[in-house]
N, C-alpha and C. Protein backbone atom coordinates (compact mmCIF):
# COMPACT_ATOMS: atom_id res chain seq x y z
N UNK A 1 189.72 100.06 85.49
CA UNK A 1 189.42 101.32 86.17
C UNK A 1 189.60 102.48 85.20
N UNK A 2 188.89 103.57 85.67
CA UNK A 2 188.91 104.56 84.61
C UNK A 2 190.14 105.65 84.93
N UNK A 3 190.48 106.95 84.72
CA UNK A 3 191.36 107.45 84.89
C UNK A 3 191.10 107.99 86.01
N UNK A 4 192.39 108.18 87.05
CA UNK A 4 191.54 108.52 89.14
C UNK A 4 191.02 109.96 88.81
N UNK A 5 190.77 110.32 89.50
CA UNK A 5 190.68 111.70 89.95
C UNK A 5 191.66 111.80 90.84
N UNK A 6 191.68 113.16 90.97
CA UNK A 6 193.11 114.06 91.25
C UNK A 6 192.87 115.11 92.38
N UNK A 7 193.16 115.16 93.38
CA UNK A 7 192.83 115.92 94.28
C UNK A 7 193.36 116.54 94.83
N UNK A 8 194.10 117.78 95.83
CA UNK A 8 195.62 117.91 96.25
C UNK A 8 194.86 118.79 97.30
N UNK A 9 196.14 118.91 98.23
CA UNK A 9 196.38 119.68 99.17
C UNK A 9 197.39 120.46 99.64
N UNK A 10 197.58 122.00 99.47
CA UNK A 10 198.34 122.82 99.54
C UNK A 10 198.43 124.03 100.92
N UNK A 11 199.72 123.80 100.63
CA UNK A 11 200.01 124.88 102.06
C UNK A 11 201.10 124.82 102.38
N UNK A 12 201.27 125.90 103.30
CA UNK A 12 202.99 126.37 103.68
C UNK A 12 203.37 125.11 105.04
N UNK A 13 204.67 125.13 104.35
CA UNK A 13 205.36 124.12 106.04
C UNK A 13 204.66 124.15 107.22
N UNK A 14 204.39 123.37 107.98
CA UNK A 14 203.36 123.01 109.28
C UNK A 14 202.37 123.70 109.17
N UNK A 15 201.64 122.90 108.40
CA UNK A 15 200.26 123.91 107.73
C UNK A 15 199.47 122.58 108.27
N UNK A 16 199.41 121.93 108.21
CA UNK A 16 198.92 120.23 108.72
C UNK A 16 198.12 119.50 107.44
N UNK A 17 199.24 119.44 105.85
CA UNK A 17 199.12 119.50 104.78
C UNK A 17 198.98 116.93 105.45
N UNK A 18 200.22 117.01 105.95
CA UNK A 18 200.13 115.51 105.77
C UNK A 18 199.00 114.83 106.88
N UNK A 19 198.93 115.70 107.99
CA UNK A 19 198.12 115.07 108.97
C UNK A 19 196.57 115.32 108.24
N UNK A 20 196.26 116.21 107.77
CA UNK A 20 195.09 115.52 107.00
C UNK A 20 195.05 114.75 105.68
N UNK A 21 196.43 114.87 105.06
CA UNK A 21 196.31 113.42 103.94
C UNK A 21 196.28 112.15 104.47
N UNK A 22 196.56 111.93 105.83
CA UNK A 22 196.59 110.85 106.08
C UNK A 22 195.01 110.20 106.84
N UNK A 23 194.28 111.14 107.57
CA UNK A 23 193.36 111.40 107.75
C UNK A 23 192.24 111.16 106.59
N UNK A 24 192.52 111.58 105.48
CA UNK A 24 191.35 111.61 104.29
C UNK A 24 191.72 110.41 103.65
N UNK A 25 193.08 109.64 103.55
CA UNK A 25 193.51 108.39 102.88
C UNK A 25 192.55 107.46 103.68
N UNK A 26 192.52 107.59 104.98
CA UNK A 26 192.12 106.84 106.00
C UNK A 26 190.45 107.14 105.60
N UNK A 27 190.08 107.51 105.67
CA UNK A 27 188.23 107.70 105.58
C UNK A 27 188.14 107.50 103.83
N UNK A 28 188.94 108.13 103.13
CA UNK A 28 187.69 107.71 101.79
C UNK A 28 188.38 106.37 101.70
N UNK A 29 189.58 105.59 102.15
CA UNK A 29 189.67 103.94 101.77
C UNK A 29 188.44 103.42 102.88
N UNK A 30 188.43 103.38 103.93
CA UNK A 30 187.14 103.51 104.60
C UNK A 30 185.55 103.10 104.01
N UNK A 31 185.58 104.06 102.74
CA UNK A 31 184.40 104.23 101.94
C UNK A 31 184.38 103.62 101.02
N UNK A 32 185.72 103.12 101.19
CA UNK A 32 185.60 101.78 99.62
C UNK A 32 186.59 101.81 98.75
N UNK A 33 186.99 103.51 98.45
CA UNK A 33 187.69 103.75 97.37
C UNK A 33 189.21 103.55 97.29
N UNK A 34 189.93 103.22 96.37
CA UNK A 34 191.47 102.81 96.21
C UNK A 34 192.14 104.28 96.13
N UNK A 35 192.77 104.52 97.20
CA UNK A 35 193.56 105.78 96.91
C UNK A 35 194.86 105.37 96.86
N UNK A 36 195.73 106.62 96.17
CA UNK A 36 197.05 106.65 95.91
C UNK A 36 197.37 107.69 96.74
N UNK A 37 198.53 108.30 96.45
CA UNK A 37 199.23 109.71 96.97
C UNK A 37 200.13 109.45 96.57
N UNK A 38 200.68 111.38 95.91
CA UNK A 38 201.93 111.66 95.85
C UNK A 38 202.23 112.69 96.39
N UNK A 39 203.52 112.95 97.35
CA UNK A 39 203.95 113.56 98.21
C UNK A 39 204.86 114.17 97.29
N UNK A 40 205.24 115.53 97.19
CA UNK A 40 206.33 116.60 97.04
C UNK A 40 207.41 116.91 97.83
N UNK A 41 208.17 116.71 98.02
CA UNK A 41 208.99 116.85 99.02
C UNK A 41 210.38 118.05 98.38
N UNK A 42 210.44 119.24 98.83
CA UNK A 42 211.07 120.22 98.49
C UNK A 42 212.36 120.09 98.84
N UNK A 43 213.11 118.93 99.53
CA UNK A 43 214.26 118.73 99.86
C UNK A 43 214.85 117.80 99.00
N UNK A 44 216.19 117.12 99.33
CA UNK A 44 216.77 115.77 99.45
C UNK A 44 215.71 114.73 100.41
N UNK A 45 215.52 113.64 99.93
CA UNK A 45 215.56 112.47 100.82
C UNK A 45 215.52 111.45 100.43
N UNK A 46 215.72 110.37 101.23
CA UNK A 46 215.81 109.16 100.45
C UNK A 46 215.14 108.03 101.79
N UNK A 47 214.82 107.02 101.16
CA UNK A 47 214.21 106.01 101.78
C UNK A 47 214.95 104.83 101.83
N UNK A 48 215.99 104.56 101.11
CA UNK A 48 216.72 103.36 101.51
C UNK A 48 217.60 103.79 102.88
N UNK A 49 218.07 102.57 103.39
CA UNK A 49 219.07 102.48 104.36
C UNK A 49 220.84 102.44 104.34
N UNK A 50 221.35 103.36 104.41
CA UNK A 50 223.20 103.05 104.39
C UNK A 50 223.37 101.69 104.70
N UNK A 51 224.07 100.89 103.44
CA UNK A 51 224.47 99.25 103.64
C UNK A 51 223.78 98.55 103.87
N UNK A 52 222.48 98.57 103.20
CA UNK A 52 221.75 97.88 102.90
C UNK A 52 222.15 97.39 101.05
N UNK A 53 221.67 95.83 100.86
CA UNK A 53 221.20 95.91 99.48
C UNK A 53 221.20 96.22 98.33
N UNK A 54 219.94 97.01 98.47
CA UNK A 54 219.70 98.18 97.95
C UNK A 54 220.19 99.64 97.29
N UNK A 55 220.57 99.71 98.78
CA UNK A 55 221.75 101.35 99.06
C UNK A 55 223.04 100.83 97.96
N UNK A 56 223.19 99.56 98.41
CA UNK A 56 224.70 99.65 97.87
C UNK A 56 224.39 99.45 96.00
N UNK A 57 223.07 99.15 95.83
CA UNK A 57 222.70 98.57 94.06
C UNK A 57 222.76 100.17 93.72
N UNK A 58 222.37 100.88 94.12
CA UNK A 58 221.78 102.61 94.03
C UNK A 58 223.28 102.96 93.66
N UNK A 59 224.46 103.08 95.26
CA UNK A 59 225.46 103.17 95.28
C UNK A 59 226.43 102.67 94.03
N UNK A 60 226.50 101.79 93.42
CA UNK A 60 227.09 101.32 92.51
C UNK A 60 226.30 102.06 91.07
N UNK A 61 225.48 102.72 91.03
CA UNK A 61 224.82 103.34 90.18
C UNK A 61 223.69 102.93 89.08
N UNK A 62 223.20 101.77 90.19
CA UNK A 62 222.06 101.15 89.10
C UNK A 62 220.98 102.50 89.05
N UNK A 63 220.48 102.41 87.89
CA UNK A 63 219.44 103.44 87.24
C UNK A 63 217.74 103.30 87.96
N UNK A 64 217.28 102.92 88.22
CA UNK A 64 216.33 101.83 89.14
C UNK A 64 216.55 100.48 89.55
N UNK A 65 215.94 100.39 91.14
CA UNK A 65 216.26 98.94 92.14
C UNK A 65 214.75 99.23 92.40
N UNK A 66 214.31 98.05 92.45
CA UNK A 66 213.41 97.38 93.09
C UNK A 66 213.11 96.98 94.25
N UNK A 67 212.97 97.02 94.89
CA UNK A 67 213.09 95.93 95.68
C UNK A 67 211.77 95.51 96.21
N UNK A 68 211.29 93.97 96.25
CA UNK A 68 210.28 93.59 96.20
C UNK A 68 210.02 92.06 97.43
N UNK A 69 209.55 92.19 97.81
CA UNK A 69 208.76 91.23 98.85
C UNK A 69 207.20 90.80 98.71
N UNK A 70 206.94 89.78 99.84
CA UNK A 70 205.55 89.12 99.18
C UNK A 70 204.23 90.06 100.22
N UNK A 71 204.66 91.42 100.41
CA UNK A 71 203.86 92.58 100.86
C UNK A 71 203.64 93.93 100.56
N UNK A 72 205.09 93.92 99.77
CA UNK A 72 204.88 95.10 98.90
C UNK A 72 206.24 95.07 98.12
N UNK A 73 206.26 96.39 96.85
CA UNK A 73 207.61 96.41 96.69
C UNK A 73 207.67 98.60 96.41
N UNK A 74 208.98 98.49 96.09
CA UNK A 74 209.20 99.76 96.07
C UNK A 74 210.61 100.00 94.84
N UNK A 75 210.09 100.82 93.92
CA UNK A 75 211.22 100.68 92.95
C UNK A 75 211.90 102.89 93.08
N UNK A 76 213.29 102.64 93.28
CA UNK A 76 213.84 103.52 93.42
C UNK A 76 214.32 104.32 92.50
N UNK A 77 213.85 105.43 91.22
CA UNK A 77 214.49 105.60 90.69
C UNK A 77 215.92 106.74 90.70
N UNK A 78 216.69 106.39 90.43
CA UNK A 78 217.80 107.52 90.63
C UNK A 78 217.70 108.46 89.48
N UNK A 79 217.80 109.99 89.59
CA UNK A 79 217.95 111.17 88.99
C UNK A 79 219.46 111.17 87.84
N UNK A 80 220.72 110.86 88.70
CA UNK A 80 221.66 111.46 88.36
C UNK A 80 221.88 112.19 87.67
N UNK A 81 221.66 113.47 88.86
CA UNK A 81 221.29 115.02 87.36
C UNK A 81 220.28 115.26 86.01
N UNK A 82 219.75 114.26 85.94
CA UNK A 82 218.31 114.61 85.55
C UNK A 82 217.53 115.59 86.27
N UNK A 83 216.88 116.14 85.16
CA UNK A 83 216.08 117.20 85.97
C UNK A 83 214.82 116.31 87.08
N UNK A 84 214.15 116.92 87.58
CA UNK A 84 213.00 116.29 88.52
C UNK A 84 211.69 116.00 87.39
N UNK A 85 211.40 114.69 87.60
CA UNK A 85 210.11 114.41 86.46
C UNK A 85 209.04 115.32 86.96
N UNK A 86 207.92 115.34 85.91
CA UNK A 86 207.27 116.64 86.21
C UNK A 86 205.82 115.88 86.61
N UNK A 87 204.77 116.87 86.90
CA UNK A 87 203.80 116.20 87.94
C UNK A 87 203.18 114.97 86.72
N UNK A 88 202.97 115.85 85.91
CA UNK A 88 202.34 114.58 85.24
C UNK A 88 202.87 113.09 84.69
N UNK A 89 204.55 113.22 84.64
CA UNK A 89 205.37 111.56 84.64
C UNK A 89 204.97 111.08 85.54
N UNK A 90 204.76 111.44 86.74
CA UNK A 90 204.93 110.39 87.70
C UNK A 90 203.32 110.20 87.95
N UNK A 91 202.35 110.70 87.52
CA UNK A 91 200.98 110.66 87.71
C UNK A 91 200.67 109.30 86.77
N UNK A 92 201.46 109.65 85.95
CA UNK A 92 201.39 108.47 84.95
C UNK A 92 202.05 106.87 85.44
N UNK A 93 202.89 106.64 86.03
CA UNK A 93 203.80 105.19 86.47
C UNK A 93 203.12 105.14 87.56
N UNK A 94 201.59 105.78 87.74
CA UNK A 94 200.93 105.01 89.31
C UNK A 94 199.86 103.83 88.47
N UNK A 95 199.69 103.48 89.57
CA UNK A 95 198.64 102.12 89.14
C UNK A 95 197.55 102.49 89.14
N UNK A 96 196.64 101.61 88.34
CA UNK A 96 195.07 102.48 87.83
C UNK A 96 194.39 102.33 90.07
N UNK A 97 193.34 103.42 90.16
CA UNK A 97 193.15 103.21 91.13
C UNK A 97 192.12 104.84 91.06
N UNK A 98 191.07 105.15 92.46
CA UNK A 98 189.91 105.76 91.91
C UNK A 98 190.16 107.03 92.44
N UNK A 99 190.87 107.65 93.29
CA UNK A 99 191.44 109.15 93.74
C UNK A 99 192.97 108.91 93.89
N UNK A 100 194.00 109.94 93.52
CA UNK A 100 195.00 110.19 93.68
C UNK A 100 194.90 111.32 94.38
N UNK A 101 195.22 111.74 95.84
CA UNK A 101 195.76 112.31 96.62
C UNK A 101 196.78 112.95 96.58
N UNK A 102 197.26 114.58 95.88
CA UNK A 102 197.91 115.35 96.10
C UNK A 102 198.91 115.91 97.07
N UNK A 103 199.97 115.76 98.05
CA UNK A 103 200.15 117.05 98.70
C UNK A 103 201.66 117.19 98.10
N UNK A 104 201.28 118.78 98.28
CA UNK A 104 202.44 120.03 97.91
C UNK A 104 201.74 119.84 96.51
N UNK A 105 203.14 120.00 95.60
CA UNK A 105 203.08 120.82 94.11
C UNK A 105 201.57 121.61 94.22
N UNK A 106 201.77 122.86 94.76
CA UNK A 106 200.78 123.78 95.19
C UNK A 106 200.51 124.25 94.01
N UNK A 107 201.75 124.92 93.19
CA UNK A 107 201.55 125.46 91.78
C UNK A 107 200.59 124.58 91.13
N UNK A 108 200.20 123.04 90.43
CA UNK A 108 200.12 122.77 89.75
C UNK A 108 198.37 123.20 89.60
N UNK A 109 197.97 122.80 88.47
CA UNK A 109 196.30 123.10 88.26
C UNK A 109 195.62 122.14 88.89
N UNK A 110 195.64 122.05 89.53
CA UNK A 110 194.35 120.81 90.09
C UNK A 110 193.61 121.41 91.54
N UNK A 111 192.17 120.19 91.20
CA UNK A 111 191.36 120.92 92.27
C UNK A 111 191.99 120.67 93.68
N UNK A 112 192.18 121.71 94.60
CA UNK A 112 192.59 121.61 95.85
C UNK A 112 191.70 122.50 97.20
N UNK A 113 192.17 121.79 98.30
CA UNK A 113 192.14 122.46 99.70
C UNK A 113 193.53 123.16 100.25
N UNK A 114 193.44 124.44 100.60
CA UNK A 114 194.47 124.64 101.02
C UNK A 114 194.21 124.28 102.87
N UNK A 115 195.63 124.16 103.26
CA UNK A 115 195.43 124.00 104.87
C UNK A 115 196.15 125.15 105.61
N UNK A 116 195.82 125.44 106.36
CA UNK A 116 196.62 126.33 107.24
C UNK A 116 196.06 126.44 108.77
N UNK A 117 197.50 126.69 109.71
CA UNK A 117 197.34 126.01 110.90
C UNK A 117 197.66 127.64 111.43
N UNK A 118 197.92 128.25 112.43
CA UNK A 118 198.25 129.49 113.17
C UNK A 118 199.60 129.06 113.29
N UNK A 119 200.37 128.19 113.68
CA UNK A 119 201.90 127.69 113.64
C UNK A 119 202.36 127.30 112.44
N UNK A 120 202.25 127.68 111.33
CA UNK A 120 202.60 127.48 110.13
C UNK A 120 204.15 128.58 109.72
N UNK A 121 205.00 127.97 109.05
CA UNK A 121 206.15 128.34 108.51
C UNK A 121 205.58 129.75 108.00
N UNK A 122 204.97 129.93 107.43
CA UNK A 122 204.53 130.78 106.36
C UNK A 122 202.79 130.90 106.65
N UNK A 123 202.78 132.44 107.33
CA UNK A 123 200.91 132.38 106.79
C UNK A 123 200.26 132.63 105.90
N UNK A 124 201.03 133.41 104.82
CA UNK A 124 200.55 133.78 103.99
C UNK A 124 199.34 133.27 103.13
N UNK A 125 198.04 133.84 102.86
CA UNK A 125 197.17 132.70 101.88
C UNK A 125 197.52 132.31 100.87
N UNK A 126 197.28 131.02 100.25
CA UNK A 126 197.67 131.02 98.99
C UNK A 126 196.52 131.27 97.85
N UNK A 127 195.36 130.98 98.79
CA UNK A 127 193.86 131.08 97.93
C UNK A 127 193.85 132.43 97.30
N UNK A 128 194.34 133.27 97.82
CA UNK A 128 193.67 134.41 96.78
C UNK A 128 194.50 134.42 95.79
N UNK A 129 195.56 134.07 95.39
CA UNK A 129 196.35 133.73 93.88
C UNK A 129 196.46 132.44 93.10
N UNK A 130 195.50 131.41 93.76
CA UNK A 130 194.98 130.50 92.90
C UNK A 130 193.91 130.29 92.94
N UNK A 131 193.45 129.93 91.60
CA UNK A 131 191.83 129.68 91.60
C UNK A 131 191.62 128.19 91.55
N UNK A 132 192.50 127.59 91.65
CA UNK A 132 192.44 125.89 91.77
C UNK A 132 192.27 126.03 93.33
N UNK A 133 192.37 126.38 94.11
CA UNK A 133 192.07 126.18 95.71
C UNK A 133 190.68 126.61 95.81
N UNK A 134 189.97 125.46 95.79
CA UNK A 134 188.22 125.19 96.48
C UNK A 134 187.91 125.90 97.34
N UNK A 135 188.31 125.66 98.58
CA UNK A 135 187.98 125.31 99.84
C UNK A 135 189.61 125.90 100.77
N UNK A 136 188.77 125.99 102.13
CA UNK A 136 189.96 125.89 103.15
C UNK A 136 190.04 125.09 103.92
N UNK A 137 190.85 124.26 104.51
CA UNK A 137 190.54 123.56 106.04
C UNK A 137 191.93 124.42 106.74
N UNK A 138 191.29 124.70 107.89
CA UNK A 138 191.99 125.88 109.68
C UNK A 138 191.46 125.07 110.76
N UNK A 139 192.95 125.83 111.28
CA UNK A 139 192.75 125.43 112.72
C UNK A 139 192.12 126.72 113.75
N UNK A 140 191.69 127.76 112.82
CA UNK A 140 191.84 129.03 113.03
C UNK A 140 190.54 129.98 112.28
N UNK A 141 189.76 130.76 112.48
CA UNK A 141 188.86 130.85 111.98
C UNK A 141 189.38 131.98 111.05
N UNK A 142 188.73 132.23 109.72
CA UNK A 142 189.26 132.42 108.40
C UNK A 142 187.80 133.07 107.86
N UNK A 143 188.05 134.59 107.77
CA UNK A 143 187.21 135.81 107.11
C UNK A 143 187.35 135.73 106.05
N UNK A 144 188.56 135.79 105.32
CA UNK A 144 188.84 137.00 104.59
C UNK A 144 188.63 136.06 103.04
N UNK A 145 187.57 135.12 102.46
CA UNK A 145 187.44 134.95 101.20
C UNK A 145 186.01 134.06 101.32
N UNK A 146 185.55 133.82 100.55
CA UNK A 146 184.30 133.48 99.55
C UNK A 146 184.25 131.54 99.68
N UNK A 147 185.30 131.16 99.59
CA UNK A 147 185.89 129.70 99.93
C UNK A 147 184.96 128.98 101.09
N UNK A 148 184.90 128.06 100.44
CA UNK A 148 184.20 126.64 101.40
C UNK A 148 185.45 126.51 102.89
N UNK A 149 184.91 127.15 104.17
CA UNK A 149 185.82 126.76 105.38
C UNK A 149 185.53 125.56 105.94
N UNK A 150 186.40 124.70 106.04
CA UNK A 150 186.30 123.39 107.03
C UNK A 150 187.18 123.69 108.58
N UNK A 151 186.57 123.25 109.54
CA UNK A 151 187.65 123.20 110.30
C UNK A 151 188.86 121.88 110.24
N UNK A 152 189.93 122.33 110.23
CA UNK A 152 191.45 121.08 109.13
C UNK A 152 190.90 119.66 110.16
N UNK A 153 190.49 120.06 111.18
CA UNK A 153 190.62 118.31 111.77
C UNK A 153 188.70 117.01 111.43
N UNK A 154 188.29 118.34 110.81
CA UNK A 154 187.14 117.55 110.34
C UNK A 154 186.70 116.97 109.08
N UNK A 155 187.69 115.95 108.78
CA UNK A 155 187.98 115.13 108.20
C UNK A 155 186.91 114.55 107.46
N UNK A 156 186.09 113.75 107.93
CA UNK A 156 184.73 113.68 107.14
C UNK A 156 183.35 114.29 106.52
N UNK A 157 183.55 115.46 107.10
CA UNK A 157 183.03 116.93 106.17
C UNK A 157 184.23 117.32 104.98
N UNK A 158 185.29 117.02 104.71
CA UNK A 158 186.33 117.23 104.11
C UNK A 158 186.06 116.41 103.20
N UNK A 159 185.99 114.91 103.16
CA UNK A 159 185.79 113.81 102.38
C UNK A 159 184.60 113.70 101.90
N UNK A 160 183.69 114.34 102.54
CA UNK A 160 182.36 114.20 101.45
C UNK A 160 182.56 115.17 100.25
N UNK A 161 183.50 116.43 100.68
CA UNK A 161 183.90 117.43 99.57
C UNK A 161 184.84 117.40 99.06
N UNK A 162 185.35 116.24 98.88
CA UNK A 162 186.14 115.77 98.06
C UNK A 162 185.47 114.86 97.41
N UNK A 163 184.80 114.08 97.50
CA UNK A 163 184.17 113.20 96.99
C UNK A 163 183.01 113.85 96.24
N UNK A 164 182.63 115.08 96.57
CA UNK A 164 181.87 115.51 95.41
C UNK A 164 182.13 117.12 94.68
N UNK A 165 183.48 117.21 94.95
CA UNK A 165 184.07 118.19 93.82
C UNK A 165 184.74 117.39 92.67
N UNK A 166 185.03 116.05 92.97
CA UNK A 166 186.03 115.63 91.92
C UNK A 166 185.03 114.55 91.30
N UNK A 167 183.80 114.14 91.34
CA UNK A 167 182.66 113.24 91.44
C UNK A 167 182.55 111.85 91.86
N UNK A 168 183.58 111.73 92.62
CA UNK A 168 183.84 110.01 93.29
C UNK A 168 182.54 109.26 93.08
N UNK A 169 181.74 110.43 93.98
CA UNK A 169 180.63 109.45 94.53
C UNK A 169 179.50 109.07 93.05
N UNK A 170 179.36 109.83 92.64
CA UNK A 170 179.01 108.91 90.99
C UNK A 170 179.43 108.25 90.32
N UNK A 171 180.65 108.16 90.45
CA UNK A 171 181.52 107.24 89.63
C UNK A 171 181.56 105.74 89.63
């Protein structure tokens, strides 16, 4: 496979940033293509379980755990005060595959949709201070820029423009 394309989706807290990544994962695998995603998550969290395994390999301070089954596996790496790897380490330790799926790291350069819902944390636009934001998808109808509007729940008008801003569909 060749190197994916890169796609993202940006927007403020309950902007409906994951309900359409999950939505567009769902239609362009649909269409054939192997997607990835990487999620940003601006907090703490963690995915293992207290007393599990795992928890306790982490707990004892292994540096990465694995853990692997005959359906998937998932390898954990621990920080300990390391700074946070930056977008492009971890773009790199994904597996070859034909779109990588963005959401959050809003800052970074890549082509994006921003989302925004009327119940959003924050309304502020982000489009008019980046020029990496394409397009919009709303739940809400949206004057005020030059930008490709989708409405956020129409998902397969979304995926054809994704599929031909980043050039899937030639590829």
């Amino acid at each position: 496979m060749t190197t994916p394309k890169i796609f993202g989706i940006a927007g403020w807290k309950n902007s409906g940033k994951t309900g359409l990544a999950v939505r567009l994962v769902t239609e362009l695998t649909r269409r054939g293509y192997r997607v990835s995603t990487i999620k940003h998550a601006h907090h703490d969290f963690d995915i293992d379980k207290v007393g599990a395994d795992s928890y306790r390999h982490r707990q004892a301070g292994a540096h990465e755990v694995t853990i692997v089954s005959g359906t998937r596996y998932a390898i954990m790496h621990e920080l300990r005060g390391a700074p946070e790897p930056s977008f492009a380490e971890i773009l790199a330790r994904l597996a070859p595959c034909d779109l990588v799926l963005i959401e959050g790291y809003k800052r970074e350069p890549i082509p994006k949709i921003e989302a925004r819902r009327l119940e959003a944390a924050n309304r502020e636009p982000l489009a008019p201070t980046d020029p990496h934001i394409l397009a919009i998808a709303a739940d809400h109808k949206i004057s005020d820029t030059n930008l490709e509007i989708f409405d956020l729940d129409d998902t397969v008008t979304i995926a054809d423009f994704v599929e031909r801003v980043t050039g899937l569909k030639s590829a």
